[in-house]
Protein backbone atom coordinates (compact mmCIF):
# COMPACT_ATOMS: atom_id res chain seq x y z
CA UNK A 1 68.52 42.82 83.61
CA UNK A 2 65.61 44.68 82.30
CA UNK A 3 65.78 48.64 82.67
CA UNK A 4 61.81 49.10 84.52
CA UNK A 5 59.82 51.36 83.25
CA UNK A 6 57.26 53.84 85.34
CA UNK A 7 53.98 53.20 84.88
CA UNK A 8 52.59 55.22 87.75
CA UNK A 9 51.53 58.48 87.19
CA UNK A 10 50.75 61.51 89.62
CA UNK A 11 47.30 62.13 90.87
CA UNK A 12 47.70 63.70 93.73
CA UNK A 13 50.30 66.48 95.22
CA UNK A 14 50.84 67.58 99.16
CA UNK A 15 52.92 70.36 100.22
CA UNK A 16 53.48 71.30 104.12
CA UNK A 17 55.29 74.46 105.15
CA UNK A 18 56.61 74.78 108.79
CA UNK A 19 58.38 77.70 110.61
CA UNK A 20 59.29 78.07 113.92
CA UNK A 21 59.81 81.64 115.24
CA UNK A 22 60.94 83.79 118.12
CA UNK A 23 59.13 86.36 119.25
CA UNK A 24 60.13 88.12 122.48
CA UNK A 25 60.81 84.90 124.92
CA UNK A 26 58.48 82.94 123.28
CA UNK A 27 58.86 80.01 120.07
CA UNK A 28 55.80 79.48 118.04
CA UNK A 29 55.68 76.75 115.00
CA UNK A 30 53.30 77.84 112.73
CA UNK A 31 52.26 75.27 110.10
CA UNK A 32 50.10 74.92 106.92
CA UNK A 33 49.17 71.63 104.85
CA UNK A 34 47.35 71.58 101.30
CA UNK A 35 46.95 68.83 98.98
CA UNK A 36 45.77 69.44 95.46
CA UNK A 37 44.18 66.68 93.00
CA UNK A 38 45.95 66.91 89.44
CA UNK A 39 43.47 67.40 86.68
CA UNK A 40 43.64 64.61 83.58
CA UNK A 41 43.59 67.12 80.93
CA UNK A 42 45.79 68.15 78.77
CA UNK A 43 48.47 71.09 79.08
CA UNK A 44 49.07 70.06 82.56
CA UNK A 45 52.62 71.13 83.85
CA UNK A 46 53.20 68.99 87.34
CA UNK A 47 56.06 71.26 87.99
CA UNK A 48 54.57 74.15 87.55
CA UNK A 49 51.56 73.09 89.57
CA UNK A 50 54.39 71.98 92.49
CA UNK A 51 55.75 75.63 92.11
CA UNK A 52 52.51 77.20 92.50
CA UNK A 53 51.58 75.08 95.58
CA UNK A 54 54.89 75.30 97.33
CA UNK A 55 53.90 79.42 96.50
CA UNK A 56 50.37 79.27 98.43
CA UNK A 57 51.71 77.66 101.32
CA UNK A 58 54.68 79.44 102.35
CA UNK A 59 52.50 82.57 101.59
CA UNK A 60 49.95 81.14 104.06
CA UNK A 61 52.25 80.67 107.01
CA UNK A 62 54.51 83.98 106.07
CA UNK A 63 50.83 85.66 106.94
CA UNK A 64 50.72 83.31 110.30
CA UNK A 65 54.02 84.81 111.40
CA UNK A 66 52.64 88.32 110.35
CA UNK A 67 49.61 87.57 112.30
CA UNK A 68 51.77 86.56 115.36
CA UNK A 69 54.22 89.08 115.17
CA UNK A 70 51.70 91.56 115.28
CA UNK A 71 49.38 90.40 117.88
CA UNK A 72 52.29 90.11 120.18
CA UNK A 73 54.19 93.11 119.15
CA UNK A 74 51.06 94.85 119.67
CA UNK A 75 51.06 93.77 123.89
């Protein structure tokens, strides 16, 4: 049997951060989604453009906690 080969290649990458959080007596889920189209150029690093991704969106909903936290905290 013939080892396959790849011959797709990555276009395309999607990262979704969730976190669910109590604050008081309440849960919130706080969620963000981006997607990012990978450039045909060369120098590209796909990990290093996952890492950087994965970066912006945990960042994004560590600020929607912070939001949260203080709008309630605030009350």
């Amino acid at each position: 049997m013939e080892i396959y080969e790849q011959k797709a290649i990555t276009t395309t990458i999607r990262a979704t951060s969730r976190a669910s959080v109590k604050i008081k007596d309440n849960f919130y889920t706080l969620e963000y989604c981006e997607e990012r189209t990978i450039p045909n150029i060369e120098g590209v690093s796909l990990e290093s453009e996952k890492e950087l991704l994965w970066d912006d969106v945990n960042r994004e909903v560590d600020k929607q906690v912070e939001d949260i936290w203080d709008a309630v905290m605030k009350k």
